[in-house]
C-alpha atoms as a PDB file:
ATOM      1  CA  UNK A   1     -48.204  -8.072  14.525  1.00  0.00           C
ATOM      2  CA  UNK A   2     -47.696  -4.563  16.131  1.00  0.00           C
ATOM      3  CA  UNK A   3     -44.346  -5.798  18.139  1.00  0.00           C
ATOM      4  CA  UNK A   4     -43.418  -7.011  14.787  1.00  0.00           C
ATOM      5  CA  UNK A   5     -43.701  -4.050  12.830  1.00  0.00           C
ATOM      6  CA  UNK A   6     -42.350  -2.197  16.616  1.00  0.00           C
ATOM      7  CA  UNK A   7     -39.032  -4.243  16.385  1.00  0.00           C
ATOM      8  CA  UNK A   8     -38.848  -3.457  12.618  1.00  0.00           C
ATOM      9  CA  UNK A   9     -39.059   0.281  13.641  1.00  0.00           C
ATOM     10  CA  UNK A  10     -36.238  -0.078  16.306  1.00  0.00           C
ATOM     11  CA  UNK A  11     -33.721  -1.843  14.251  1.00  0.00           C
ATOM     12  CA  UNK A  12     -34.115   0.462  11.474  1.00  0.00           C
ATOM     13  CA  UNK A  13     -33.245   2.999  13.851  1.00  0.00           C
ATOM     14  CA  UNK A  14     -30.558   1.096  14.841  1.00  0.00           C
ATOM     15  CA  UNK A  15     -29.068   0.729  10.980  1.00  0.00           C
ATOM     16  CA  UNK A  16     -25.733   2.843  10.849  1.00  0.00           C
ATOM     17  CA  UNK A  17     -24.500   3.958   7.193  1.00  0.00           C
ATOM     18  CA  UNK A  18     -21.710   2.454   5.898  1.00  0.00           C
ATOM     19  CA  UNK A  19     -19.126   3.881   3.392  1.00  0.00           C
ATOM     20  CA  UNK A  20     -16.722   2.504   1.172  1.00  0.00           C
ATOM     21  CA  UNK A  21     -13.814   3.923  -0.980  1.00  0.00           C
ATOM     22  CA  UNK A  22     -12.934   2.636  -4.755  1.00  0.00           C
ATOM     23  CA  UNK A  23      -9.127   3.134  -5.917  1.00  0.00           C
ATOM     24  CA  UNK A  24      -9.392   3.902  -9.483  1.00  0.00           C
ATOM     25  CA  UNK A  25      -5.369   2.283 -10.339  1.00  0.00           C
ATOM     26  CA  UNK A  26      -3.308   5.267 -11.762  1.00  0.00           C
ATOM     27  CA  UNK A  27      -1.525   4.696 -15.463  1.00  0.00           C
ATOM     28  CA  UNK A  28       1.388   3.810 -16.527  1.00  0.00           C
ATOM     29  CA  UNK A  29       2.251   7.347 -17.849  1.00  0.00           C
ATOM     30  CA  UNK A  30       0.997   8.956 -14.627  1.00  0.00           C
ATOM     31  CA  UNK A  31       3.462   6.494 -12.880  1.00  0.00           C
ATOM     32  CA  UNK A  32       6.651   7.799 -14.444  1.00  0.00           C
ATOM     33  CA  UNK A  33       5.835  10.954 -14.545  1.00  0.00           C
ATOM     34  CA  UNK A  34       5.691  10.948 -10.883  1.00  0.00           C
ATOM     35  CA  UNK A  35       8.078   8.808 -10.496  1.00  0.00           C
ATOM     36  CA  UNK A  36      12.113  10.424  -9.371  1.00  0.00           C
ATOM     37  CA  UNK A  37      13.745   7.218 -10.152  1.00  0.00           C
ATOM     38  CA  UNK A  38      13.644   4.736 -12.782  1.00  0.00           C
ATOM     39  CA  UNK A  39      15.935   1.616 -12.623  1.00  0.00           C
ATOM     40  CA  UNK A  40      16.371  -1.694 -14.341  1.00  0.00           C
ATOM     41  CA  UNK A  41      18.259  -4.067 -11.588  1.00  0.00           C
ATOM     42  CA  UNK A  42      18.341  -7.215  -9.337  1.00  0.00           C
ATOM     43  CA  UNK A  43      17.267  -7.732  -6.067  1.00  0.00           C
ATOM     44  CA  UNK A  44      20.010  -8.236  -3.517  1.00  0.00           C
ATOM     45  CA  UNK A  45      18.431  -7.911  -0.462  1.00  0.00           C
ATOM     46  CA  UNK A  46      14.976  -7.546   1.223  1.00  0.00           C
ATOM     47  CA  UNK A  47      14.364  -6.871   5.279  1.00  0.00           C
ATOM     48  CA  UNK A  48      11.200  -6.130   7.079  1.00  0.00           C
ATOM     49  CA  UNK A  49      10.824  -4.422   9.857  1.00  0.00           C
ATOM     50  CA  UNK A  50       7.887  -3.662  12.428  1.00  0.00           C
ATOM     51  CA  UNK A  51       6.998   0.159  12.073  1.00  0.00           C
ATOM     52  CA  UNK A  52       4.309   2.377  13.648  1.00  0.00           C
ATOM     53  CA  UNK A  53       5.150   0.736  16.926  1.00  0.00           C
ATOM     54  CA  UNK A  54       5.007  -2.685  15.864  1.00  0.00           C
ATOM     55  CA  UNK A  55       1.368  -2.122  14.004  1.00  0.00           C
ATOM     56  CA  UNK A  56       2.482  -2.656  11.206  1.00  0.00           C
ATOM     57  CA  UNK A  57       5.187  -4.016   8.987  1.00  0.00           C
ATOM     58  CA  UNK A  58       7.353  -2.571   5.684  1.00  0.00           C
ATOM     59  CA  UNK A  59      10.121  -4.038   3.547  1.00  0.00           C
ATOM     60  CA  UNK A  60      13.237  -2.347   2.269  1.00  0.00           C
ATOM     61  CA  UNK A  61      14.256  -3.411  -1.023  1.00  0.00           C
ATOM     62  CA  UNK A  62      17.776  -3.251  -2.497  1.00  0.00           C
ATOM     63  CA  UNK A  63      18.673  -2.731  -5.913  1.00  0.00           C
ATOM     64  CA  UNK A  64      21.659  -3.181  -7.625  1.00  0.00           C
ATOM     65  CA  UNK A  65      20.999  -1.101 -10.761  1.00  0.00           C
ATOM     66  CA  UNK A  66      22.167  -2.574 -14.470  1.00  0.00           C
ATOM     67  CA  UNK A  67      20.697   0.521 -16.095  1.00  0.00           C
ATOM     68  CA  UNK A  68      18.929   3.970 -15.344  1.00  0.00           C
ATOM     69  CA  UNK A  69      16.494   5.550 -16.967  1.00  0.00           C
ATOM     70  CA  UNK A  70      15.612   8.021 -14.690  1.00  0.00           C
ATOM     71  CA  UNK A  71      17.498   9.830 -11.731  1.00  0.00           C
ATOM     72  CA  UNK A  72      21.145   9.892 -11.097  1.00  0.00           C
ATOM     73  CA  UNK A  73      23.229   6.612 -11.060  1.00  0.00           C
ATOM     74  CA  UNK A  74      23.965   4.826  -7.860  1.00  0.00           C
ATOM     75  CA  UNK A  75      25.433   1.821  -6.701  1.00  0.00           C
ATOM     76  CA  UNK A  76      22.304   0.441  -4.970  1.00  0.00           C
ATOM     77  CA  UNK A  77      18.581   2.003  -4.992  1.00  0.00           C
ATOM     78  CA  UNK A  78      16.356   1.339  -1.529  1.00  0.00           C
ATOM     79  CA  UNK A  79      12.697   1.827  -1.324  1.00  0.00           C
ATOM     80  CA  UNK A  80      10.153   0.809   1.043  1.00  0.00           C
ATOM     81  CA  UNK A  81       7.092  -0.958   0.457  1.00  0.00           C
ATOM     82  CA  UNK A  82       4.142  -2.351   2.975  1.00  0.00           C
ATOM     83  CA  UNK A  83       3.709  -5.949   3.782  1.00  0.00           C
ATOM     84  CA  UNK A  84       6.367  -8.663   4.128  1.00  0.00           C
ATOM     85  CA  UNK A  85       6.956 -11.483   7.080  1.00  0.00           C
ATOM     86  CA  UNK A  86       9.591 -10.560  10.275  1.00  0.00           C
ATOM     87  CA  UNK A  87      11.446 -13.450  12.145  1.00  0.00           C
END
């Protein structure tokens, strides 16, 4: 019973703390107020790409723009987001 209650000691020595992290989703007014572009368009291209020495990879998105509501008026908008498939 003693090397039970012995190995019981040891692994709670052992036990390391673990941490964790909650993303509380921001709202829709906090969006465009941070936001330095606001478009209404269609997609006309997207390419990924390997970044952070090929770690990761990111997508660039193109817009072609049918109305803006925010920002000044080009004739395509690009912006990156994470995630998407290369080759």
């Amino acid at each position: 019973m003693s090397r039970v209650y012995a190995l019981c000691a040891l692994l709670l020595c052992l036990a390391v703390p673990i941490a964790a992290t909650v993303v509380v989703p921001a709202e829709f007014r906090e969006i465009v107020s941070g936001s330095q572009i606001i478009v209404y368009g269609r997609v006309i291209e997207v390419q990924s790409e390997w970044v952070d020495g090929r770690r990761r990879i990111d997508s660039l998105v193109t817009i072609q723009p049918s109305a803006f509501y925010r920002g000044t008026p080009t004739a395509t908008v690009t912006f990156r987001i994470p995630g998407g498939q290369v080759g």
